[in-house]
PDB file of N, CA and C in Angstrom:
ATOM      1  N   UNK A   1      35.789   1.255 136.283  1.00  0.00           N
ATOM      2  CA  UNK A   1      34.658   0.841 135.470  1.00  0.00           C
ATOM      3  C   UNK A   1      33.975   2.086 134.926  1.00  0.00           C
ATOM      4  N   UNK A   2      33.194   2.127 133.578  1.00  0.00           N
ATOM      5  CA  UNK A   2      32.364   3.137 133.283  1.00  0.00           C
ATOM      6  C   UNK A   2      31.379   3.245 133.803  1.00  0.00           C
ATOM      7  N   UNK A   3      30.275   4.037 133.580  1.00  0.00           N
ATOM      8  CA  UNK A   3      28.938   4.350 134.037  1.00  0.00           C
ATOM      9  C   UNK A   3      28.737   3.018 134.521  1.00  0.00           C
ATOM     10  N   UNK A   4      27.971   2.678 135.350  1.00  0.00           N
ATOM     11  CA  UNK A   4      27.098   1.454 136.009  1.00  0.00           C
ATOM     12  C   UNK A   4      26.176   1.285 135.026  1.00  0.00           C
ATOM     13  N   UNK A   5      25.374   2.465 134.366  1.00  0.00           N
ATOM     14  CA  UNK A   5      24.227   2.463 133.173  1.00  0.00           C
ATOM     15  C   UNK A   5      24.777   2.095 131.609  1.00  0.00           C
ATOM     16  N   UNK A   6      26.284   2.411 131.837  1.00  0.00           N
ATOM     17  CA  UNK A   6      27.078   1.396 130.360  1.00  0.00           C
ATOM     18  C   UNK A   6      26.730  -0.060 130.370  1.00  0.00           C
ATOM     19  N   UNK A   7      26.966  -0.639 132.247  1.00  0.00           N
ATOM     20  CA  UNK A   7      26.918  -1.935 132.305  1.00  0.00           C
ATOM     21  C   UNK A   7      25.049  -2.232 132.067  1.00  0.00           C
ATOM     22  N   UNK A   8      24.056  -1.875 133.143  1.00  0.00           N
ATOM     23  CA  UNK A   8      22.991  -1.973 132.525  1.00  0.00           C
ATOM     24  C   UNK A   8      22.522  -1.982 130.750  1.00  0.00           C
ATOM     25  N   UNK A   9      23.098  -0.980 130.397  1.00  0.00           N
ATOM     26  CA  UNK A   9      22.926  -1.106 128.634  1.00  0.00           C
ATOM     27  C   UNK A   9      23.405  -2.494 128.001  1.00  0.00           C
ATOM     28  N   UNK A  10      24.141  -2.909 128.499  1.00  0.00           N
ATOM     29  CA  UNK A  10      25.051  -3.927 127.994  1.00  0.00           C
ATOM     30  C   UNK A  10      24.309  -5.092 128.196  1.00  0.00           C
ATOM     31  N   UNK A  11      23.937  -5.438 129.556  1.00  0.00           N
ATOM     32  CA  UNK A  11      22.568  -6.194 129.792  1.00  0.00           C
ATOM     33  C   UNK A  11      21.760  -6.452 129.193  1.00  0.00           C
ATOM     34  N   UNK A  12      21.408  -5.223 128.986  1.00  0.00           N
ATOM     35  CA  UNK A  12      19.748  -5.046 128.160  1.00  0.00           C
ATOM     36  C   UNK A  12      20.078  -5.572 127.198  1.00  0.00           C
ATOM     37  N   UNK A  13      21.259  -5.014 125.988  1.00  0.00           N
ATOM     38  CA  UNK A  13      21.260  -5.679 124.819  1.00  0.00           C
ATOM     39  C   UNK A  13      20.843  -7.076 125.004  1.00  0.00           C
ATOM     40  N   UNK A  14      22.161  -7.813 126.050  1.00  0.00           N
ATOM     41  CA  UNK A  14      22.530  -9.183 125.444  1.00  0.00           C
ATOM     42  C   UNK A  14      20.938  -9.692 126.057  1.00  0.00           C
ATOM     43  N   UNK A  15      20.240  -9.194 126.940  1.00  0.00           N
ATOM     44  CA  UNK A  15      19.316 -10.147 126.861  1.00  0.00           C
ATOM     45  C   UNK A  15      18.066  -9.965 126.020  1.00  0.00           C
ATOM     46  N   UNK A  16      17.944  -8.614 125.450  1.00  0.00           N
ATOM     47  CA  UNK A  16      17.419  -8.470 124.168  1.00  0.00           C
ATOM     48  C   UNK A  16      17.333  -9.193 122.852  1.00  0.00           C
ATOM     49  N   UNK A  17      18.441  -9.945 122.682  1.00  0.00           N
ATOM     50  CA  UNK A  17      19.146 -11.113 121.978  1.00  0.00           C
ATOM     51  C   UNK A  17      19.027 -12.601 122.730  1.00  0.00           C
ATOM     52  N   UNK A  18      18.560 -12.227 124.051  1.00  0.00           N
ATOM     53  CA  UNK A  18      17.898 -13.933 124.199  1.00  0.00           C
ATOM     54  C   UNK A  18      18.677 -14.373 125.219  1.00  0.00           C
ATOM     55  N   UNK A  19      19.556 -13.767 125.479  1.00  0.00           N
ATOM     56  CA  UNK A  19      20.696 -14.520 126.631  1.00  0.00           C
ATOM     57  C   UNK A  19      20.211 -14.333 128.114  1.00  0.00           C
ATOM     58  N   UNK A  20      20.386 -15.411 128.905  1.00  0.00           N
ATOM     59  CA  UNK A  20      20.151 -15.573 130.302  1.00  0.00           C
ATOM     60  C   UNK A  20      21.425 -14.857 131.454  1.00  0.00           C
ATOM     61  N   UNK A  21      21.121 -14.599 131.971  1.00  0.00           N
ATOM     62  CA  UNK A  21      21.785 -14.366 133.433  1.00  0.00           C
ATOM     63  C   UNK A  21      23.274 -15.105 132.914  1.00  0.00           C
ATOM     64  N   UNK A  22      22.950 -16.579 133.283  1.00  0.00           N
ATOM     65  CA  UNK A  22      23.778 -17.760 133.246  1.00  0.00           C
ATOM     66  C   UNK A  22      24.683 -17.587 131.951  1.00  0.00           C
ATOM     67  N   UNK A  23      24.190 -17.284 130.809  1.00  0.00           N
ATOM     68  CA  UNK A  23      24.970 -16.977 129.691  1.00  0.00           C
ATOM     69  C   UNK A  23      25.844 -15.663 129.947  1.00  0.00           C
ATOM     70  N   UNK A  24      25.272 -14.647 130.039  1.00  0.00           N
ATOM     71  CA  UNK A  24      25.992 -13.701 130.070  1.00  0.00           C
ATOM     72  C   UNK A  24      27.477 -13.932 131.157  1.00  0.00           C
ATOM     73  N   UNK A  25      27.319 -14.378 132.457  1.00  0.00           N
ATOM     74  CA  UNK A  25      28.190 -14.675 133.246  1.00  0.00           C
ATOM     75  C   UNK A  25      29.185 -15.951 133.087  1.00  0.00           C
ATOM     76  N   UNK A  26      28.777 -17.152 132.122  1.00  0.00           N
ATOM     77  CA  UNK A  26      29.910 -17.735 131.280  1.00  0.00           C
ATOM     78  C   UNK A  26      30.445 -17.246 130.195  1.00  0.00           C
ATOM     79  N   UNK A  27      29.879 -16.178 130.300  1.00  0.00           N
ATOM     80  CA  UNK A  27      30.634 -15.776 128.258  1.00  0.00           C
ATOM     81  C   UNK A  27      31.461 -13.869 129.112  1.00  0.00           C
ATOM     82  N   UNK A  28      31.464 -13.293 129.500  1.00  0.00           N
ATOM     83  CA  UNK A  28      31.873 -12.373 129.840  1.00  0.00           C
ATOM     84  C   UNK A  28      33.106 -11.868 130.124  1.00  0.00           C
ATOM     85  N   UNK A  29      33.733 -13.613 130.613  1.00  0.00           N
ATOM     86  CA  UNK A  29      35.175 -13.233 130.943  1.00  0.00           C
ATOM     87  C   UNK A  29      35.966 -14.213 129.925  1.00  0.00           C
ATOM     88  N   UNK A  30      35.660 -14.317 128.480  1.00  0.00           N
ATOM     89  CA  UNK A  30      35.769 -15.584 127.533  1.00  0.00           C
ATOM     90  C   UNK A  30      36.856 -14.687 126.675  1.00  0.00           C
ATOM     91  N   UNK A  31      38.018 -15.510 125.946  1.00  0.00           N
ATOM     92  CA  UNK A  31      38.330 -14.813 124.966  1.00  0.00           C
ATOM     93  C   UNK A  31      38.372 -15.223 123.895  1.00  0.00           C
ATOM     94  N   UNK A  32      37.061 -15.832 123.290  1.00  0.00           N
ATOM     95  CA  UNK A  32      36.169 -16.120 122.434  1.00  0.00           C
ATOM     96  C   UNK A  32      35.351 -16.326 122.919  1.00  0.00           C
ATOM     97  N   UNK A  33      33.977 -15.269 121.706  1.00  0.00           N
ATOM     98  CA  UNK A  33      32.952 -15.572 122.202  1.00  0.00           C
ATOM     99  C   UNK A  33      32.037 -16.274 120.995  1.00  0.00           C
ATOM    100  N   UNK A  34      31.448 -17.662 121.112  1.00  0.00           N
ATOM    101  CA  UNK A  34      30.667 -18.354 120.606  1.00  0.00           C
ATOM    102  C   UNK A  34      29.466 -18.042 119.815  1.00  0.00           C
ATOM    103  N   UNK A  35      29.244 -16.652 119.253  1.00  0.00           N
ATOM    104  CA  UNK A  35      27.836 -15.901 118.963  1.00  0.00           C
ATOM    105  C   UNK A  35      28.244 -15.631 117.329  1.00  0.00           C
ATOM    106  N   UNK A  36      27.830 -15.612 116.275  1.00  0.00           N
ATOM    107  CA  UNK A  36      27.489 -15.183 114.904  1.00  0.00           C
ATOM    108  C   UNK A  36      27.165 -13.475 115.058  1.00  0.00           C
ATOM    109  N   UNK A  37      26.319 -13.113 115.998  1.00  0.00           N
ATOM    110  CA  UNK A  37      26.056 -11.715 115.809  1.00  0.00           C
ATOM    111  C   UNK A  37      26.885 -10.585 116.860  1.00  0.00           C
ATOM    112  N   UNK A  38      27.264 -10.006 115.301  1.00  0.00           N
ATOM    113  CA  UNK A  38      28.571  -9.068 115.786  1.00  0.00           C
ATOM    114  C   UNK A  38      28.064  -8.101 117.197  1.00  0.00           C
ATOM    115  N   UNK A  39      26.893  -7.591 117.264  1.00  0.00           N
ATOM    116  CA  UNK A  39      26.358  -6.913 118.316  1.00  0.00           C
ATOM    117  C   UNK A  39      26.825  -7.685 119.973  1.00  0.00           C
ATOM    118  N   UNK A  40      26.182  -8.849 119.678  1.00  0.00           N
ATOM    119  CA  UNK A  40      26.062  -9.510 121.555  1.00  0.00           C
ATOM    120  C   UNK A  40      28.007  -9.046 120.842  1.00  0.00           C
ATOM    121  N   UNK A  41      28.899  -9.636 120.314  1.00  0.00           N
ATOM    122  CA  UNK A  41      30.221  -9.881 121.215  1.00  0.00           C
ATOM    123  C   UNK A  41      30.714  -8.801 120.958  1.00  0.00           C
ATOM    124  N   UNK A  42      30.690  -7.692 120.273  1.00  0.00           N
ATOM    125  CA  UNK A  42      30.978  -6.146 120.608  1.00  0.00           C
ATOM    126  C   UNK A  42      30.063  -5.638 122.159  1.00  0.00           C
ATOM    127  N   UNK A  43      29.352  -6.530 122.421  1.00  0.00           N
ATOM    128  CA  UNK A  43      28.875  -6.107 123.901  1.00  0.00           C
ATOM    129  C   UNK A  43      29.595  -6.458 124.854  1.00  0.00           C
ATOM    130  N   UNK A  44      29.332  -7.812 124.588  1.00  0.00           N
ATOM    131  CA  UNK A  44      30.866  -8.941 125.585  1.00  0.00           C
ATOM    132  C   UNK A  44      31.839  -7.825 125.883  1.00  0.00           C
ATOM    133  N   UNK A  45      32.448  -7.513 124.484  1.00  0.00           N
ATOM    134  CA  UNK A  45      33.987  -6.802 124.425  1.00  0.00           C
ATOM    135  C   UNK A  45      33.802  -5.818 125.466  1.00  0.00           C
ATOM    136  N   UNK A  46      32.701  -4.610 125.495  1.00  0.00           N
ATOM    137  CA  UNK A  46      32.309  -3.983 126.426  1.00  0.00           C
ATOM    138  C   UNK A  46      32.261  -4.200 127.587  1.00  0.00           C
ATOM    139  N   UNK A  47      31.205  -4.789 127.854  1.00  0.00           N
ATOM    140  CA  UNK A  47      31.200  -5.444 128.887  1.00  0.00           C
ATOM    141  C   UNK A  47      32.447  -6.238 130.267  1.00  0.00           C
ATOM    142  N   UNK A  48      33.306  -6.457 129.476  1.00  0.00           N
ATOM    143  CA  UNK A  48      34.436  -7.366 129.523  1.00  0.00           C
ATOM    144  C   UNK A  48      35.289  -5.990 130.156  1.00  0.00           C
ATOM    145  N   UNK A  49      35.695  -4.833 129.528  1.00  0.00           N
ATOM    146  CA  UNK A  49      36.201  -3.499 130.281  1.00  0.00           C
ATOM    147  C   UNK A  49      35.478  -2.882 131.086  1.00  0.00           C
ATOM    148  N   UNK A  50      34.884  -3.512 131.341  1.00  0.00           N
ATOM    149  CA  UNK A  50      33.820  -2.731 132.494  1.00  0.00           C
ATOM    150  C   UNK A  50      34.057  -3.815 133.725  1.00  0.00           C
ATOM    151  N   UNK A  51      33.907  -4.869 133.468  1.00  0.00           N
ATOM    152  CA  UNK A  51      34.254  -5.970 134.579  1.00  0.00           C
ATOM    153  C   UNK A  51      35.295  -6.504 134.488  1.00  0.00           C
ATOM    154  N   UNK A  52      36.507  -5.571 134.361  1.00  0.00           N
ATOM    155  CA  UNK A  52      38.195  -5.563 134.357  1.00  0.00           C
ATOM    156  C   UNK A  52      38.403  -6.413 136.157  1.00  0.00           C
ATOM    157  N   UNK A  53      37.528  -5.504 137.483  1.00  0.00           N
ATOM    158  CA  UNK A  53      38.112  -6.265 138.366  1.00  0.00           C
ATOM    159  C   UNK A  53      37.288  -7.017 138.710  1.00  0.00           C
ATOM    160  N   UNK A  54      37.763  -7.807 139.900  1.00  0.00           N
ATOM    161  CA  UNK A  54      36.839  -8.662 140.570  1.00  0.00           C
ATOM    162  C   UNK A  54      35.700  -7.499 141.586  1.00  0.00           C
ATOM    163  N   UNK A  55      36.079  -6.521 141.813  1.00  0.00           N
ATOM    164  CA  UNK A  55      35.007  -5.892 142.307  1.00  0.00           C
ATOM    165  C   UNK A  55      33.898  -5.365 141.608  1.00  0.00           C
ATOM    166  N   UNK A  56      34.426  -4.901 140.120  1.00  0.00           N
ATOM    167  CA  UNK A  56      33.074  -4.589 139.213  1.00  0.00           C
ATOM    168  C   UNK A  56      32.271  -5.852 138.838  1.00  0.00           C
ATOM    169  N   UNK A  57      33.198  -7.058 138.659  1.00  0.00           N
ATOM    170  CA  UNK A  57      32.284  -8.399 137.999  1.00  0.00           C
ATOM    171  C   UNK A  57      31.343  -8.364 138.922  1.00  0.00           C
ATOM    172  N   UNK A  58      32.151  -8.162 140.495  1.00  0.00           N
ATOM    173  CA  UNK A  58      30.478  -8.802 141.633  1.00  0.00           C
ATOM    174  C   UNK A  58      29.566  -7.492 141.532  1.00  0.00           C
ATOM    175  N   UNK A  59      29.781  -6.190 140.603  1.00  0.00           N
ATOM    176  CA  UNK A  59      28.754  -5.191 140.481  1.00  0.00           C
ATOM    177  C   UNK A  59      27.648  -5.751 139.315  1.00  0.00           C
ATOM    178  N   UNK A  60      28.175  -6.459 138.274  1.00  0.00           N
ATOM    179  CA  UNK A  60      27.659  -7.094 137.358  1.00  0.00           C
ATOM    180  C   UNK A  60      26.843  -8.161 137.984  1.00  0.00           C
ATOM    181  N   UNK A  61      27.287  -9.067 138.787  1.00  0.00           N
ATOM    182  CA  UNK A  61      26.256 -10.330 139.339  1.00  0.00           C
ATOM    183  C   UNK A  61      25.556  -9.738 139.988  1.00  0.00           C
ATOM    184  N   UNK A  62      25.638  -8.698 140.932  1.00  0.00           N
ATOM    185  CA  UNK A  62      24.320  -8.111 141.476  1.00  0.00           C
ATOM    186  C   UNK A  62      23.586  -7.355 140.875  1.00  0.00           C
ATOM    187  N   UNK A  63      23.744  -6.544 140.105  1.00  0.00           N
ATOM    188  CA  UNK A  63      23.047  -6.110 138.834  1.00  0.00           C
ATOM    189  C   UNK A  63      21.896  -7.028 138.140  1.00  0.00           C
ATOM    190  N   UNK A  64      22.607  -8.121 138.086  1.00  0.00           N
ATOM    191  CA  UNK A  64      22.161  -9.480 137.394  1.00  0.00           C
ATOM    192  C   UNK A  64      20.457 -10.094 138.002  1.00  0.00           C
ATOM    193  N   UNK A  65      21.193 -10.235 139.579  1.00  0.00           N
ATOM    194  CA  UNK A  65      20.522 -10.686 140.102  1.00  0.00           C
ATOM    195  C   UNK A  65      19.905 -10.326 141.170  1.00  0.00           C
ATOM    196  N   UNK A  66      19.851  -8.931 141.399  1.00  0.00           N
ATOM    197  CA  UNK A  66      19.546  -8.085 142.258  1.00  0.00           C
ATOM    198  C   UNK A  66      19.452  -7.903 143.192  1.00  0.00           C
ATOM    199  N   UNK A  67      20.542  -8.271 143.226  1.00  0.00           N
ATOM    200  CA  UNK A  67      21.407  -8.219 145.029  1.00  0.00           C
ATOM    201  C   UNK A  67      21.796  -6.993 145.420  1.00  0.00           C
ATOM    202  N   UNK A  68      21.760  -6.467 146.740  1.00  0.00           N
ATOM    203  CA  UNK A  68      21.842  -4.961 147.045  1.00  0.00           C
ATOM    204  C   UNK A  68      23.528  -5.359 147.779  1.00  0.00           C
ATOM    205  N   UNK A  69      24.511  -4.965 147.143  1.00  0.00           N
ATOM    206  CA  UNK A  69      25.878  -4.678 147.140  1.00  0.00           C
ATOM    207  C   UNK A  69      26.042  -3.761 148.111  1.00  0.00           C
ATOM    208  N   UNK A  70      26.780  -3.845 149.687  1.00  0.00           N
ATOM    209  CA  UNK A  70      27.595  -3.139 150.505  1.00  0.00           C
ATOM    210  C   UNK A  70      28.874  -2.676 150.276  1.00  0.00           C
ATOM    211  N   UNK A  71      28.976  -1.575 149.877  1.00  0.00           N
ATOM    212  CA  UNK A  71      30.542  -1.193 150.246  1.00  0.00           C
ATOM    213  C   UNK A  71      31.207  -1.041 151.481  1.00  0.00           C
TER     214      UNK A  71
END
C-alpha cells in the first residue's frame, strides 16, 4: 500500500464530495463506479490500489471508523 496519508487524502476528498463511511466502503472495491464526477472515481481508482489486500482494506475500515488496528 502507499502512504497511509495517500489513503487519508483519499477520504477526505470523497467525503468532501458528500460521501459516507457506508458509501465509500460499497463503492471501493466496484468496477464501476456510479458517480458523474471524474474526481470521487479517479479517487475510487486510487483508493482501490491502495486497498489491493485484505489487510490494507481493514487499514481503510479502521481509518474509517476509528478503530485502533493491532498488528
Amino acid at each position: 500500500m502507499a502512504e497511509v496519508s495517500s489513503m487519508q487524502q483519499a477520504v477526505e476528498v470523497l467525503r468532501g464530495k458528500g460521501l459516507s463511511n457506508r458509501d465509500i466502503l460499497s463503492n471501493v472495491d466496484n468496477s464501476h463506479f456510479p458517480f458523474d464526477d471524474e474526481e470521487v472515481v479517479m479517487t475510487f481508482i486510487d483508493l482501490q490500489i491502495e486497498c489491493s489486500s485484505d489487510k490494507d482494506f481493514n487499514k481503510l475500515v479502521a481509518y474509517l471508523y476509528d478503530f485502533d488496528l493491532k498488528d
